[in-house]
N, C-alpha and C. Protein backbone atom coordinates (compact mmCIF):
# COMPACT_ATOMS: atom_id res chain seq x y z
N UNK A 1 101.01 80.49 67.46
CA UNK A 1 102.20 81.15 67.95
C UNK A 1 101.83 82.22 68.96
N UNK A 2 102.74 82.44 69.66
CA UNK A 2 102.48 83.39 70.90
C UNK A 2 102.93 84.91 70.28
N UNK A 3 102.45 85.69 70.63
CA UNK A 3 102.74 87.15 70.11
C UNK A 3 103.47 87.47 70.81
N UNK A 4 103.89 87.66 72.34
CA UNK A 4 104.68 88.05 73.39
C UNK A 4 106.19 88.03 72.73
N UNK A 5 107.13 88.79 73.33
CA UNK A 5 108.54 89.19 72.57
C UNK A 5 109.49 89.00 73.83
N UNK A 6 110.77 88.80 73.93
CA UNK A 6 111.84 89.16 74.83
C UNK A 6 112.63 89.81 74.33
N UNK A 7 112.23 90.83 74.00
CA UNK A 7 113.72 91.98 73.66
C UNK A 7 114.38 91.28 72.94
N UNK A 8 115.74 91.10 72.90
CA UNK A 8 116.52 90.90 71.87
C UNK A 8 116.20 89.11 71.15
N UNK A 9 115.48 88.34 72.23
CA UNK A 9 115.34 86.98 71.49
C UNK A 9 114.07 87.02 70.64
N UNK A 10 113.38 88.31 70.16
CA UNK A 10 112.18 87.85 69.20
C UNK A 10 111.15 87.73 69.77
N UNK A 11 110.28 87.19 68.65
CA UNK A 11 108.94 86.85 68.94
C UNK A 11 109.26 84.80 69.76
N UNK A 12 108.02 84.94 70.76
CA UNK A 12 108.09 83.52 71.42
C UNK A 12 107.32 82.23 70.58
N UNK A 13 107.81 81.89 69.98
CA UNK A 13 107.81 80.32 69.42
C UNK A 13 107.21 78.97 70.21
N UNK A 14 107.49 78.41 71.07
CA UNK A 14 106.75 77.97 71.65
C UNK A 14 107.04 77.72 73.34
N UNK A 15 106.13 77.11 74.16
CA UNK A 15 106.57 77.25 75.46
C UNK A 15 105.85 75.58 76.01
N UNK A 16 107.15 75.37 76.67
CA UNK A 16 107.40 73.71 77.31
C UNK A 16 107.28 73.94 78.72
N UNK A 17 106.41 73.46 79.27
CA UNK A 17 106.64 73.53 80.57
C UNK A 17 107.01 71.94 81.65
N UNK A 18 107.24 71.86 82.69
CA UNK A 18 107.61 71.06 83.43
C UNK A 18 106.23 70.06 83.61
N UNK A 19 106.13 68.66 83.73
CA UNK A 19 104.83 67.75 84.06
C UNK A 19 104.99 67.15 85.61
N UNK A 20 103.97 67.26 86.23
CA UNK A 20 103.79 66.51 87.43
C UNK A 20 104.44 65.46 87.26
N UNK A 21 103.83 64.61 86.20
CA UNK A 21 104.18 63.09 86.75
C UNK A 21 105.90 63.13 85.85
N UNK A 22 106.90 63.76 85.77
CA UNK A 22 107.82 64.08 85.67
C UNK A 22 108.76 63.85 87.20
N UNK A 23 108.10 63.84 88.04
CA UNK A 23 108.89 63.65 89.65
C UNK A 23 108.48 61.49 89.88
N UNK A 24 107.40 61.34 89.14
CA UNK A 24 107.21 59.63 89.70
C UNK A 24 106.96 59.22 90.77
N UNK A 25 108.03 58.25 90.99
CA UNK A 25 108.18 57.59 92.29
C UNK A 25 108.51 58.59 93.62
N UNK A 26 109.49 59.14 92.76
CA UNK A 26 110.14 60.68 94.50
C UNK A 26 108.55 61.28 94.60
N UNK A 27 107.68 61.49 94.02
CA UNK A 27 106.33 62.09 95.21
C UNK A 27 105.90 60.87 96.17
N UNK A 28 105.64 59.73 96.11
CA UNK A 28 105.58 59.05 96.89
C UNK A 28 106.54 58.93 98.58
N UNK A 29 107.85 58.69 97.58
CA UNK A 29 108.94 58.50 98.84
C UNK A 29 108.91 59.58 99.45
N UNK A 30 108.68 60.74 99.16
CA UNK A 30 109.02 61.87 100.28
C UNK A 30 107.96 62.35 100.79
N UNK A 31 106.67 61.78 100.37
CA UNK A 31 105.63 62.48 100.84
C UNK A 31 105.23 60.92 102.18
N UNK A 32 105.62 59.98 101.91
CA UNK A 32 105.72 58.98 102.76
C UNK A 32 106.72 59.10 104.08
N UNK A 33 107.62 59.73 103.77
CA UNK A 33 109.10 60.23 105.13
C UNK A 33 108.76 60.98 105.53
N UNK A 34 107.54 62.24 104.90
CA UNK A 34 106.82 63.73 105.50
C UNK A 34 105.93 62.83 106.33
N UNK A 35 105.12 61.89 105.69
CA UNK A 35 104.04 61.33 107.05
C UNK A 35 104.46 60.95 108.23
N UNK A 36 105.98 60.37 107.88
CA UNK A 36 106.62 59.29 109.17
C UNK A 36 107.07 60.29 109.93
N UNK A 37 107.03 61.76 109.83
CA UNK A 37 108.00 62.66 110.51
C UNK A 37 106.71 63.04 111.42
N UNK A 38 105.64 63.36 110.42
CA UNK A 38 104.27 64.23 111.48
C UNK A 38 103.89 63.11 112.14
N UNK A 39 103.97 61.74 112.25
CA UNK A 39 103.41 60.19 112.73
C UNK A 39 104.47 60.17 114.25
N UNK A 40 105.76 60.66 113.82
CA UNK A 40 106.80 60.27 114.96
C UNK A 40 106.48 61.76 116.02
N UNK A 41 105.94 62.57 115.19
CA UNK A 41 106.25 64.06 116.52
C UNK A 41 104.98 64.04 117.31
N UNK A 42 104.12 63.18 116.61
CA UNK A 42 102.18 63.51 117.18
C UNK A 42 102.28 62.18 118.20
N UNK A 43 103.74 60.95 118.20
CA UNK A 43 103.78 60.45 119.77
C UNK A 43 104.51 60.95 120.01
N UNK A 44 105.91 61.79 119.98
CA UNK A 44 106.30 62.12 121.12
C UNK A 44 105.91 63.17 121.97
N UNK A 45 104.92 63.88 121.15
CA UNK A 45 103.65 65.10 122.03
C UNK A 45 102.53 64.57 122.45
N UNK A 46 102.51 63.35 122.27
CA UNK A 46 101.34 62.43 122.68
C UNK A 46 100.28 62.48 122.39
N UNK A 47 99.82 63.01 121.33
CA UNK A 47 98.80 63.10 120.43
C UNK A 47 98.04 61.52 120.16
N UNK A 48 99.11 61.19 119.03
CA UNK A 48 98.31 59.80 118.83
C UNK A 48 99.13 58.59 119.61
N UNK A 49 98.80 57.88 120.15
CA UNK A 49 99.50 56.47 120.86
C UNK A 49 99.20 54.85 119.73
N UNK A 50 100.18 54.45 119.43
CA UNK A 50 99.65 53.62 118.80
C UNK A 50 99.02 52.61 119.43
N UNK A 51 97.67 51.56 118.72
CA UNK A 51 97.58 50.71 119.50
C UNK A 51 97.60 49.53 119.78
N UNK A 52 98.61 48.88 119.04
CA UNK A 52 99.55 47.57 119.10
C UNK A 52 100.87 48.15 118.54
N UNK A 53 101.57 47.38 119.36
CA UNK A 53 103.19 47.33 119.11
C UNK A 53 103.51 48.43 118.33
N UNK A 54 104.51 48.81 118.28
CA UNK A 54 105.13 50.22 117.54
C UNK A 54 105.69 50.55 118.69
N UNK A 55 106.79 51.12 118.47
CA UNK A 55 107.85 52.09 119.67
C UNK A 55 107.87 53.24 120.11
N UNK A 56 107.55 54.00 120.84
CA UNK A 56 107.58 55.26 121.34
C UNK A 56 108.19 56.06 120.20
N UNK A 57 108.03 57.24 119.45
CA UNK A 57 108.35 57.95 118.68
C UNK A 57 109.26 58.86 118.94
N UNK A 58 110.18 59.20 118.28
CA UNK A 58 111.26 60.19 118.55
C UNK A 58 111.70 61.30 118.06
N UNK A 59 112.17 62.53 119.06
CA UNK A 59 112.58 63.96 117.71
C UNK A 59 113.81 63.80 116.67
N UNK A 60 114.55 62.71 117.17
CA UNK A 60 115.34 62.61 115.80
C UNK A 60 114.68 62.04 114.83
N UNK A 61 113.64 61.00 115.12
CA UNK A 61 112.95 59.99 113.64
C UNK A 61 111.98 60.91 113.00
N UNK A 62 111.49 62.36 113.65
CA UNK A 62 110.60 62.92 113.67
C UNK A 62 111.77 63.81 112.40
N UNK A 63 112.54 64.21 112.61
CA UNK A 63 113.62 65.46 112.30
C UNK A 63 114.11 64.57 110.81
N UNK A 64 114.22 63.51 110.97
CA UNK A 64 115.09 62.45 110.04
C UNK A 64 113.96 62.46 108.91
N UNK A 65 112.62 61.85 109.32
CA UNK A 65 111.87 61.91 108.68
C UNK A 65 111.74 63.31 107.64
N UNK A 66 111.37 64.71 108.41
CA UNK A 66 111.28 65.79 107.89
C UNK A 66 112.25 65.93 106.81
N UNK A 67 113.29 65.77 107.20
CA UNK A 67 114.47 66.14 106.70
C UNK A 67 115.12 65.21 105.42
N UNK A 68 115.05 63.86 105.17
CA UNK A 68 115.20 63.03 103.93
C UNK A 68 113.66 63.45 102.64
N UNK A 69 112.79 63.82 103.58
CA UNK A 69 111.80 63.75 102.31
C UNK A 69 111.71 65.04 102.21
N UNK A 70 111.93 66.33 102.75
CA UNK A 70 111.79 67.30 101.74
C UNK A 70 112.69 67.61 101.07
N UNK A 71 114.16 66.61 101.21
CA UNK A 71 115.77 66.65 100.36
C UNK A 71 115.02 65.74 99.03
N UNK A 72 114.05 64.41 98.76
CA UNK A 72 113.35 63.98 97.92
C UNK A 72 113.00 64.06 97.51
N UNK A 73 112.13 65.17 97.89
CA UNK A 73 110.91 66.37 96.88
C UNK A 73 111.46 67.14 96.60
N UNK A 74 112.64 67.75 96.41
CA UNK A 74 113.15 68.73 95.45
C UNK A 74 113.21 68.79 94.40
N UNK A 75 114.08 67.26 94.24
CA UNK A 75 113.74 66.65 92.54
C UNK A 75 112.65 66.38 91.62
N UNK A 76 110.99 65.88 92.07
CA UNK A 76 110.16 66.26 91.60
C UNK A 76 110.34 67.63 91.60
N UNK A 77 109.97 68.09 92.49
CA UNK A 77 109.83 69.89 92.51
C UNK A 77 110.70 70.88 91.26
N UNK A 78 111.62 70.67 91.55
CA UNK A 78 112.82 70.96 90.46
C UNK A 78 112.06 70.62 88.95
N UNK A 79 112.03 69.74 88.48
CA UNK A 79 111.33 69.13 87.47
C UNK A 79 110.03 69.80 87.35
N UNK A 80 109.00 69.70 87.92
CA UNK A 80 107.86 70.15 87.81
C UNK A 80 107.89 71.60 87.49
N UNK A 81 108.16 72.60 87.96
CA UNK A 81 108.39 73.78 88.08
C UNK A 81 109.20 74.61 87.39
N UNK A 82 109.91 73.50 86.29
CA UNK A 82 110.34 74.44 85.12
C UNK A 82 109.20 74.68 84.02
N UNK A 83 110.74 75.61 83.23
CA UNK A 83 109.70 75.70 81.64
C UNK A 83 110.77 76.44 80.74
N UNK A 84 110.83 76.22 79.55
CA UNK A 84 111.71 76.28 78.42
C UNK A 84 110.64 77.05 77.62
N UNK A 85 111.11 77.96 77.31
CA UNK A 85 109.93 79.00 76.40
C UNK A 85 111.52 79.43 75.04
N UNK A 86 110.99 79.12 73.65
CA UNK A 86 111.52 78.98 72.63
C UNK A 86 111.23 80.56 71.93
N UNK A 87 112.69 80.86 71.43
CA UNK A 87 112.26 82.37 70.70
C UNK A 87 112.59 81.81 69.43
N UNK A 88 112.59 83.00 68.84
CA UNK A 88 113.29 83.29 67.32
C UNK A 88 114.57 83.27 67.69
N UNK A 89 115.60 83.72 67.86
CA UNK A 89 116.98 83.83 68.67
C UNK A 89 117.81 83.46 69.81
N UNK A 90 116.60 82.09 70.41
CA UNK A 90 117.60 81.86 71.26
C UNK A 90 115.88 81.28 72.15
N UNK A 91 116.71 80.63 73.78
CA UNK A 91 115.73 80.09 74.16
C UNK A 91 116.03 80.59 75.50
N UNK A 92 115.41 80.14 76.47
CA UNK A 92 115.18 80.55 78.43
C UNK A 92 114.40 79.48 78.73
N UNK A 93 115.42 78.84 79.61
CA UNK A 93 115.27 77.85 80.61
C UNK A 93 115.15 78.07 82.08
N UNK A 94 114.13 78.59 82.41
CA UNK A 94 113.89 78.99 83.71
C UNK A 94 113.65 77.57 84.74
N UNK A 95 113.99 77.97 85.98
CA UNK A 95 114.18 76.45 86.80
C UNK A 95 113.59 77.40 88.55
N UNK A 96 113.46 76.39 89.32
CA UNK A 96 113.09 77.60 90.56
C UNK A 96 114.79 77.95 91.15
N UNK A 97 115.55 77.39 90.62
CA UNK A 97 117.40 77.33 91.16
C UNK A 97 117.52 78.40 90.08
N UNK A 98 117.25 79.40 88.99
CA UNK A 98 117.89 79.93 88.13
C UNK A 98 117.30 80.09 86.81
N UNK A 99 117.57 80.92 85.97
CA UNK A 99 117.54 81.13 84.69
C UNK A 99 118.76 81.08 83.69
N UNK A 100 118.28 80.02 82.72
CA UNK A 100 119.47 80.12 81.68
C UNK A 100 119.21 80.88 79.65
N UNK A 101 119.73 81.96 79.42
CA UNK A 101 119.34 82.70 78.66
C UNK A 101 120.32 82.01 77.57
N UNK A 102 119.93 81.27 76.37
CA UNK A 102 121.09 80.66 75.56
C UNK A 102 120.91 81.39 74.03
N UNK A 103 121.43 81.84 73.49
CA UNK A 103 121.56 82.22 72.73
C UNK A 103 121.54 81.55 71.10
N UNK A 104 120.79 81.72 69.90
CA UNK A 104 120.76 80.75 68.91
C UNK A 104 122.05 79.97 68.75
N UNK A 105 122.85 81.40 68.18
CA UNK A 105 124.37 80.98 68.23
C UNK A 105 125.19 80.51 69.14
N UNK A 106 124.87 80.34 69.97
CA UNK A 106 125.91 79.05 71.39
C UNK A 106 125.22 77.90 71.22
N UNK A 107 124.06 77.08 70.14
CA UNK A 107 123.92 75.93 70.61
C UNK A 107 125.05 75.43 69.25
N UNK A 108 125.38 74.08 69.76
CA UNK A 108 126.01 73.03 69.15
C UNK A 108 125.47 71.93 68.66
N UNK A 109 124.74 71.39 69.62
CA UNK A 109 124.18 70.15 69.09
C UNK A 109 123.11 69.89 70.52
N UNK A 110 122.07 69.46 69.47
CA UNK A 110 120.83 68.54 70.17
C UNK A 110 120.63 67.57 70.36
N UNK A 111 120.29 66.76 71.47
CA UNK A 111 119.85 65.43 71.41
C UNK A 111 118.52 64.81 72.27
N UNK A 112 118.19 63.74 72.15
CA UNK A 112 116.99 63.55 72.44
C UNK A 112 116.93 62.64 73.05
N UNK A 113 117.02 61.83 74.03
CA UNK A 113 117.07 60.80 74.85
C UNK A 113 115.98 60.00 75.73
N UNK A 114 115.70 58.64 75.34
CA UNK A 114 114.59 58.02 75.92
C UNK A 114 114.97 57.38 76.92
N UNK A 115 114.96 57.47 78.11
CA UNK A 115 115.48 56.75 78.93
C UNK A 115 114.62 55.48 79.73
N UNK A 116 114.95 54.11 79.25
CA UNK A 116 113.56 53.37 80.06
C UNK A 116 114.38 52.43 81.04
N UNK A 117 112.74 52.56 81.90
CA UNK A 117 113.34 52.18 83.54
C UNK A 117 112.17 50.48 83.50
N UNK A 118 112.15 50.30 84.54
CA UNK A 118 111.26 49.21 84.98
C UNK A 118 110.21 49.50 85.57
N UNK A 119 109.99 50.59 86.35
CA UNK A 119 109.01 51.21 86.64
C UNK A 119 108.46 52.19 85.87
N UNK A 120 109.11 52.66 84.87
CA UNK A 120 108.90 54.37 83.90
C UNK A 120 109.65 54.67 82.87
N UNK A 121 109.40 55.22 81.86
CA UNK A 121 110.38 55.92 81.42
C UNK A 121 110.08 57.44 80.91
N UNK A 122 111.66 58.14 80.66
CA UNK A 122 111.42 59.21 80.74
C UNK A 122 112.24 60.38 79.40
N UNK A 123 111.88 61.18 79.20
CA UNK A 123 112.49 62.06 78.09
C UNK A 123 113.59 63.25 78.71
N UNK A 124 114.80 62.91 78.16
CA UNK A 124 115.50 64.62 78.35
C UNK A 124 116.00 64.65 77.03
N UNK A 125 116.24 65.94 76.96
CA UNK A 125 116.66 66.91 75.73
C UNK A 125 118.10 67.35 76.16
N UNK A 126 119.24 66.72 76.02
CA UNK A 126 120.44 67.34 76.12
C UNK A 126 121.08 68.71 74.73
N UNK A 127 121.50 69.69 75.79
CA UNK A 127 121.73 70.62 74.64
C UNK A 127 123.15 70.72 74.61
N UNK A 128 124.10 71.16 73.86
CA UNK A 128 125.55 71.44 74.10
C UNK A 128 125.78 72.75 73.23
N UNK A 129 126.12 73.14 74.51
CA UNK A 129 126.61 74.98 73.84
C UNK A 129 128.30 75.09 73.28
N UNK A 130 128.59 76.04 72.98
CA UNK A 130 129.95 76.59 72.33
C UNK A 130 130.83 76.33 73.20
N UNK A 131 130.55 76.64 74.57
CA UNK A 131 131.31 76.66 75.54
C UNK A 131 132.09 75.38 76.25
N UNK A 132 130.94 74.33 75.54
CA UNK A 132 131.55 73.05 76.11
C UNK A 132 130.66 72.84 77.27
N UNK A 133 129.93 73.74 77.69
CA UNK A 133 128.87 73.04 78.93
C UNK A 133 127.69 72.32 78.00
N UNK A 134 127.13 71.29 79.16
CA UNK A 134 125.82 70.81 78.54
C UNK A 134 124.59 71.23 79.67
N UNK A 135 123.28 71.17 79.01
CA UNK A 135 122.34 71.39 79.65
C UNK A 135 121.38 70.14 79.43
N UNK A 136 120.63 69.94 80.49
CA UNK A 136 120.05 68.21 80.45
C UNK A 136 119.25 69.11 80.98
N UNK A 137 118.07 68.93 80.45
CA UNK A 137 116.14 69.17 80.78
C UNK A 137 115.87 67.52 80.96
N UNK A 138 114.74 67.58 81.89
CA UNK A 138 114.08 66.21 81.99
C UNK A 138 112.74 66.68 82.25
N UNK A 139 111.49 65.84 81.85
CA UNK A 139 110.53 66.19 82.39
C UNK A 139 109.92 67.00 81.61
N UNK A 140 109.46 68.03 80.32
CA UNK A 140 108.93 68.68 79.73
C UNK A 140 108.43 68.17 78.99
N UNK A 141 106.59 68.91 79.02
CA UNK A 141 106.20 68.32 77.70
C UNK A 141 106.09 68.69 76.86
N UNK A 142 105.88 67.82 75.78
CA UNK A 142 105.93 68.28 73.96
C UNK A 142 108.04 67.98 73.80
N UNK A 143 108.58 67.07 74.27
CA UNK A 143 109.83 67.43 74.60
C UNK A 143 110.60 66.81 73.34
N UNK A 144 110.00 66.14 72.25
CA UNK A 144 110.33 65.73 70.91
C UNK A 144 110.45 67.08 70.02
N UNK A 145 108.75 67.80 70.29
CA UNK A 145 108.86 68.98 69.51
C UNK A 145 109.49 70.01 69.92
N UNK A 146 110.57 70.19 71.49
CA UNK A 146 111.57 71.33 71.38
C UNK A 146 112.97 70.75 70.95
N UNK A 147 113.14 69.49 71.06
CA UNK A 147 114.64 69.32 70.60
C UNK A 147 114.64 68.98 69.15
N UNK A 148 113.44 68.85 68.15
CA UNK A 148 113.43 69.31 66.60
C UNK A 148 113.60 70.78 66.34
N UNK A 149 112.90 71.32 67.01
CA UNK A 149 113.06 72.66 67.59
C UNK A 149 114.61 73.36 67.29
N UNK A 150 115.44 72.83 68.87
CA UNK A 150 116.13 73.38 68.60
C UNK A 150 117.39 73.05 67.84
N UNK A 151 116.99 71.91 67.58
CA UNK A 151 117.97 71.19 66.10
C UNK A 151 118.41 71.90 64.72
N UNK A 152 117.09 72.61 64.88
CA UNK A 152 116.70 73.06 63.18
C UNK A 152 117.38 74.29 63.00
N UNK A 153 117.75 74.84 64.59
CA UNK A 153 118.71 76.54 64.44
C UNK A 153 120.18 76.20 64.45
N UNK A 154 120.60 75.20 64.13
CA UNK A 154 121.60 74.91 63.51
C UNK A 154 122.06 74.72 61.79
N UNK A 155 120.53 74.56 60.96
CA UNK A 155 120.81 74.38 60.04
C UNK A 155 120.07 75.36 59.20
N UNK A 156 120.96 76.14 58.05
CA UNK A 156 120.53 77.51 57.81
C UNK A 156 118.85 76.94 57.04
N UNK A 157 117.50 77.79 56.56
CA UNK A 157 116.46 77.64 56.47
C UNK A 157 116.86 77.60 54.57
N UNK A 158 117.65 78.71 54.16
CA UNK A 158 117.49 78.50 52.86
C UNK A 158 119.17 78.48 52.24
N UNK A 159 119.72 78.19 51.85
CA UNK A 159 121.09 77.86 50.77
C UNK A 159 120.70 79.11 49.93
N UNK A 160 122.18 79.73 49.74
CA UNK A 160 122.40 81.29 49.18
C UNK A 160 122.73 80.73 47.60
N UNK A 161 122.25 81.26 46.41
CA UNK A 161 123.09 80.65 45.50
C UNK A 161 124.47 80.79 45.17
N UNK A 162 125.19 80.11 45.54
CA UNK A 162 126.81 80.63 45.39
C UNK A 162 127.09 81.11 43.59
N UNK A 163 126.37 80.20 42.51
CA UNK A 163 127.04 80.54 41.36
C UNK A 163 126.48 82.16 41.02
N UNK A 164 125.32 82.30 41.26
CA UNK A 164 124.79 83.77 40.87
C UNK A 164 125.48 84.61 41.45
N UNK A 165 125.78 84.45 42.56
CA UNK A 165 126.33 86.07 43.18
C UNK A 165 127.80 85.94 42.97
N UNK A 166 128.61 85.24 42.56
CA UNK A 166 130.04 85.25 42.32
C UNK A 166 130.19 85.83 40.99
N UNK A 167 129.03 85.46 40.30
CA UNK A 167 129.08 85.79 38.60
C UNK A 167 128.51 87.03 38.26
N UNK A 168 127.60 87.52 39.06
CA UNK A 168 126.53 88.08 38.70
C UNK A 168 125.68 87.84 37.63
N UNK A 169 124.96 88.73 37.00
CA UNK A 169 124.06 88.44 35.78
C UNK A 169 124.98 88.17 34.37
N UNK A 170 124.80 87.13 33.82
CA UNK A 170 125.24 86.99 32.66
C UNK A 170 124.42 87.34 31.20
N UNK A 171 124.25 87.63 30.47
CA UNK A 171 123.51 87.44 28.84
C UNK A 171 122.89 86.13 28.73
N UNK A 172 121.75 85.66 27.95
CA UNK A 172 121.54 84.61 27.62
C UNK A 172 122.71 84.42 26.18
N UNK A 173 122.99 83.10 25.68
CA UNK A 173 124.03 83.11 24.48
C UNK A 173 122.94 82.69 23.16
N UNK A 174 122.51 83.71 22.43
CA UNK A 174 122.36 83.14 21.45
C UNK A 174 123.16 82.87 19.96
């Protein structure tokens, strides 16, 4: 366990962070539209000439290029670059778009979702707060052991005895 504290959420429990290979296929595609952009501007500055067939290069294919693959790489990026760090009282979902501070008492319900593809598959942890919003993580690892996690702060740790404390202490009867 981590000793580190956040003020009112406790001591830190455990910490999930975001995985590379959590982005997949989008590092490819956008790092492939980043090449076609520096490939299209290095002919139209005349750098490199190709040397069979290929078409004169252009600042829009150059701009187009730039511009679809670093809109591509966000989503890895996004993904990669989180992290869900678990308290005693509540959890923080930090993202590079924001921080979300949730409180024990606003979750509702957990779920755990395997999602399989043909190329991959992948894990999110849907959470649902009081409020009626949901929060969808994708991409974290250990991501079984935060949504047991945060399953379990829904259900109290120990049962109060109801007959003792209504009665209090009785006599044994002999």
């Amino acid at each position: 366990m981590l000793d580190r504290s956040d003020g009112d959420f406790g001591r830190s429990l455990s910490l999930h962070k975001g995985t590379f290979a959590s982005g997949g296929w989008l590092w490819y595609m956008g790092g492939i539209l980043l090449l076609a952009g520096v490939a299209n501007l290095a002919q139209v500055a005349g750098i490199y000439v190709p040397s069979k067939g290929g078409g004169a290069g252009s600042l829009g294919l150059a701009a187009a290029g730039f511009i679809i693959g670093t809109l591509i790489l966000l989503v890895p990026l996004l993904r990669w670059r989180q992290q869900v760090e678990l308290f005693e009282r509540g959890f923080v979902w930090s993202r590079l778009l924001g921080t979300h501070r949730v409180r024990k008492e606003e979750l509702q319900q957990t779920q755990l979702i395997t999602h399989h593809g043909r190329a991959a598959s992948y894990v999110e942890v849907v959470v649902q707060l009081a409020s009626g919003r949901e929060l969808s993580m994708e991409g974290l690892e250990h991501a079984e052991q935060l949504a047991n996690m945060l399953s379990a702060y829904g259900r109290p740790m120990i049962q109060p005895a109801q007959a003792a404390a209504t009665r209090g202490w009785t006599p044994p009867v002999i």
